[in-house]
Protein backbone atom coordinates (compact mmCIF):
# COMPACT_ATOMS: atom_id res chain seq x y z
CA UNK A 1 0.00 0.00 0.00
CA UNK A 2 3.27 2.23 0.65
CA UNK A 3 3.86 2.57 -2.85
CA UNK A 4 0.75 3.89 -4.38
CA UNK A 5 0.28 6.41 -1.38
CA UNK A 6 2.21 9.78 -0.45
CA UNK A 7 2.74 8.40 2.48
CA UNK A 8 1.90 9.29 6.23
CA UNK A 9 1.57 13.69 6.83
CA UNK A 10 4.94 14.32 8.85
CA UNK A 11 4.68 15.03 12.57
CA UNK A 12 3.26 17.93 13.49
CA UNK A 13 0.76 18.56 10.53
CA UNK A 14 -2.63 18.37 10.81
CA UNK A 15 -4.80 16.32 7.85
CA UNK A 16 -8.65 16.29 7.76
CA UNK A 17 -10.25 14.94 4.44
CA UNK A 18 -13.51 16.62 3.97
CA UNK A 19 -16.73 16.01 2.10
CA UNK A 20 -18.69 18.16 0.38
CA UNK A 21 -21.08 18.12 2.32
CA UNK A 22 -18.21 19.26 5.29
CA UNK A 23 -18.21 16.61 7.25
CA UNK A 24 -14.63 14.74 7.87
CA UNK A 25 -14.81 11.38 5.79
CA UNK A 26 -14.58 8.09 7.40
CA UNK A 27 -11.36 5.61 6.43
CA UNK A 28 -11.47 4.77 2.81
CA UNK A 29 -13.85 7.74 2.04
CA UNK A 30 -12.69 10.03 -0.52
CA UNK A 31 -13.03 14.03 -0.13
CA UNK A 32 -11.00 17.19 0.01
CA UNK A 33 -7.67 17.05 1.93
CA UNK A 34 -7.10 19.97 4.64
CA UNK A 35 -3.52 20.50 5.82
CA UNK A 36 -2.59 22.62 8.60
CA UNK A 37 0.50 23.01 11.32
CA UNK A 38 4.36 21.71 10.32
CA UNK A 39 5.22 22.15 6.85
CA UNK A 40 2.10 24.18 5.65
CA UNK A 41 2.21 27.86 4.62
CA UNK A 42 -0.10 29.89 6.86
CA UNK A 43 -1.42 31.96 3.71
CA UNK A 44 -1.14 33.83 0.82
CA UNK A 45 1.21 37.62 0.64
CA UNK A 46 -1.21 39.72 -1.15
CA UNK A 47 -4.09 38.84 -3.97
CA UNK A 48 -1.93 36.96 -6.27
CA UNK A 49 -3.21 34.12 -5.14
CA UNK A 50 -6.87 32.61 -3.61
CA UNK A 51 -6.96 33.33 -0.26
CA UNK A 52 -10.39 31.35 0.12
CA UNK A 53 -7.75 28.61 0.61
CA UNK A 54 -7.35 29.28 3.76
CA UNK A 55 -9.95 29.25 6.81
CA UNK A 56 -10.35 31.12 9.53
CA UNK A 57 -8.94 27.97 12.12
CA UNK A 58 -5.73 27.79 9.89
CA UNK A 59 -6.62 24.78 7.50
CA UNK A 60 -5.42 25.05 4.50
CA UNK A 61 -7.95 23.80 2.16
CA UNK A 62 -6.01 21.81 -0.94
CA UNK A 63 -8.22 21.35 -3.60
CA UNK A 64 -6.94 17.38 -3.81
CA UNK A 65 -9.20 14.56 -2.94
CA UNK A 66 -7.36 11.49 -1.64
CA UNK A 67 -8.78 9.20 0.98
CA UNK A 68 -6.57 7.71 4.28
CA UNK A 69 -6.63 3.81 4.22
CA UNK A 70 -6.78 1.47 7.27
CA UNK A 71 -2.81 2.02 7.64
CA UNK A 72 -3.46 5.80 8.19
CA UNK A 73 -1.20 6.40 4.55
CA UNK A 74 -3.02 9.08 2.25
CA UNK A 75 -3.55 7.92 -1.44
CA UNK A 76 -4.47 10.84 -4.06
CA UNK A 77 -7.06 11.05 -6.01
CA UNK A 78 -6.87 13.82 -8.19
CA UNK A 79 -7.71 17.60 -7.90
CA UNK A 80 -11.62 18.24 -7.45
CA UNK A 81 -11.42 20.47 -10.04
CA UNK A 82 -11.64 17.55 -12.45
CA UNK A 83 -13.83 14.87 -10.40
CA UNK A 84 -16.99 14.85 -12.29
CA UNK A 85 -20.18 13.67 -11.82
CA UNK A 86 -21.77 10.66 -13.72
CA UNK A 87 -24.99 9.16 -13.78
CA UNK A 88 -24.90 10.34 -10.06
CA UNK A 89 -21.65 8.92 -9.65
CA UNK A 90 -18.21 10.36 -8.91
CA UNK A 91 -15.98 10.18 -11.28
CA UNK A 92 -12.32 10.51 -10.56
CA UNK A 93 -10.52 11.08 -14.22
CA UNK A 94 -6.81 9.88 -12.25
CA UNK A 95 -8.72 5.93 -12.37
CA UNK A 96 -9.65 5.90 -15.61
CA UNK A 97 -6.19 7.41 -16.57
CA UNK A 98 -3.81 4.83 -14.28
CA UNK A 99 -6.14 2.21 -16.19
CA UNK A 100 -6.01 3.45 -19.90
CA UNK A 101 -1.96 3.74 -19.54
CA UNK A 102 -1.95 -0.22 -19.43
CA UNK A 103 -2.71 -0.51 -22.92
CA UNK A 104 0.82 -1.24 -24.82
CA UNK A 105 -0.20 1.72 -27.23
CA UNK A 106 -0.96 4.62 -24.94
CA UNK A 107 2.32 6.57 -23.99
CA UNK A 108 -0.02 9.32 -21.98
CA UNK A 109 -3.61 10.12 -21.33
CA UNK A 110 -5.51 13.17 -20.04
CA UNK A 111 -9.66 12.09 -19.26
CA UNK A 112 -11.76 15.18 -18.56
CA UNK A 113 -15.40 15.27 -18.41
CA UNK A 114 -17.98 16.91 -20.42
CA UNK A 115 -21.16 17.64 -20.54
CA UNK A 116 -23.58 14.95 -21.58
CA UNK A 117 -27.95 15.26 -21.91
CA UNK A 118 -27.81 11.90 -20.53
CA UNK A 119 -25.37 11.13 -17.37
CA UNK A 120 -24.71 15.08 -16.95
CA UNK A 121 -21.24 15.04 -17.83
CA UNK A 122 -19.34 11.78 -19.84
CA UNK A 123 -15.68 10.90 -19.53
CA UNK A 124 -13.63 11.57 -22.53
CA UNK A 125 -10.30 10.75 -22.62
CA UNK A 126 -7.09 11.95 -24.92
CA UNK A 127 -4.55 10.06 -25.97
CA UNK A 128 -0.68 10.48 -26.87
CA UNK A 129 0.37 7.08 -28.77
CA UNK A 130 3.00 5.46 -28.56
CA UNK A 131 5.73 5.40 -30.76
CA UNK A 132 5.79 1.89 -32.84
CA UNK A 133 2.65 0.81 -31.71
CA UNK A 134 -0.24 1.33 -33.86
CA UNK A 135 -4.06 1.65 -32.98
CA UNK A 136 -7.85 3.17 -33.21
CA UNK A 137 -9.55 5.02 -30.92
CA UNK A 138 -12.23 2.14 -31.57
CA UNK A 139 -10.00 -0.42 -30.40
CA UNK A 140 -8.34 1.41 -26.98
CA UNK A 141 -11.81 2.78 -26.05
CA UNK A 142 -13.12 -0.95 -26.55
CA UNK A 143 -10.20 -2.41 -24.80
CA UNK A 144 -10.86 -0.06 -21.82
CA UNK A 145 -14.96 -0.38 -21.53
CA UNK A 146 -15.09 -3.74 -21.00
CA UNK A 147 -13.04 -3.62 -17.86
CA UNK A 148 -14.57 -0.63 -16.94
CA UNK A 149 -17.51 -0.40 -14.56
CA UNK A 150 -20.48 1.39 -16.26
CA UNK A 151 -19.76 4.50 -14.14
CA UNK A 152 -16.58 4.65 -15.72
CA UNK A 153 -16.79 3.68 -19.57
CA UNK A 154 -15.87 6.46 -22.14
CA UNK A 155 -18.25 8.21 -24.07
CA UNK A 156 -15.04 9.02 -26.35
CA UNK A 157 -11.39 8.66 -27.63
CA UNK A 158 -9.30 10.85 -29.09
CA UNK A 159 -5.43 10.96 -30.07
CA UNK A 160 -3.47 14.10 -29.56
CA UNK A 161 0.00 14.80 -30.60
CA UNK A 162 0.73 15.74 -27.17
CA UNK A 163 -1.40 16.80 -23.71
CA UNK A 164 -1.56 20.95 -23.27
CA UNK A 165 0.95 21.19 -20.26
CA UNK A 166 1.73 24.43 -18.14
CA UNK A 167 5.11 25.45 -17.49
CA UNK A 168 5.45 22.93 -14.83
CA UNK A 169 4.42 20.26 -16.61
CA UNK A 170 0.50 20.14 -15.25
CA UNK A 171 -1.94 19.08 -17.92
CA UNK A 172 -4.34 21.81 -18.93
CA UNK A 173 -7.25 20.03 -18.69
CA UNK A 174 -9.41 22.93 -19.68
CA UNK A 175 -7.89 23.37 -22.65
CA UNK A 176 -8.71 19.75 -23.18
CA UNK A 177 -12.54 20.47 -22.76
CA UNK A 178 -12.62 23.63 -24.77
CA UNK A 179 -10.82 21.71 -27.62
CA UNK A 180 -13.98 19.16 -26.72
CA UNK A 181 -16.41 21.76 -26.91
CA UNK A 182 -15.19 23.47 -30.36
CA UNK A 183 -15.59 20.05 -31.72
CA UNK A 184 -11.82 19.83 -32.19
């Protein structure tokens, strides 16, 4: 479980995981993850940045969802900025992304959701190929689907030369759904 967590919050930090509704989450339970004490900026100098981020008891509120197993290690889920909503179902795009980079020809993936008359929003994912190993949308999107549970299943596949990144190397994921949007 050590490997595919960040690991324990170092002594003297504080971590809550919150839902939305505001309530701390029980083990396993995915919502937002509050830091505050050791290691964790007290705020923001100036406007340049949010300062909603911060509450008035000092937690600084992350805008990552993770959950804290049974072993008290924290596991990331994404940023809930790009969980969307399914059918009534969360949908975390950082699943469908670990399981799409399985397939032998998918170098890198980005899934966003978008909206959809149906479920509300759909999950639609981009892909980079890989070098030397050829295939269709039709077949990765197939491939995926069937091991997918019907919360999860794509509503599309598309290939990109490469994944809009910022200068640190974040995937623009908005670009991603305006590109979806223009019908790009």
């Amino acid at each position: 479980a050590l490997l595919h967590s960040i690991g324990k919050p170092l002594e003297g930090a504080e971590l809550r995981v919150v839902n939305a509704d505001g309530r701390d989450a029980v083990q396993g339970e995915v919502g937002e993850l509050w830091f505050r004490g050791a290691g964790v900026i007290p705020g923001y100098v100036g406007q340049q940045q949010d300062s909603s981020a911060f509450d008035d008891q000092g937690w600084m509120h992350s805008g990552d969802l993770g959950l804290v197993d049974g072993e008290g290690l924290v596991h990331l889920m994404g940023r809930q900025k790009d969980m969307f909503i399914q059918g009534g179902f969360n949908v975390y795009p950082s699943d469908l992304e670990a399981q799409l980079r399985a397939h032998p020809a998918v170098d890198d993936v980005a899934v966003v959701g978008v909206p959809s008359d149906q479920w509300g929003e759909t999950p639609v994912a981009y892909v980079v190929s890989r070098t030397g190993q050829p295939a269709r949308p039709e077949e990765i999107m197939g491939w995926y689907n069937q091991q997918a549970g019907k919360t999860q299943r794509l509503a599309d596949l598309r290939f990109i030369a490469e994944l809009p990144r910022s200068a640190i190397g974040k995937v623009l994921k908005r670009e991603l759904r305006d590109q979806y949007a223009a019908g790009r």
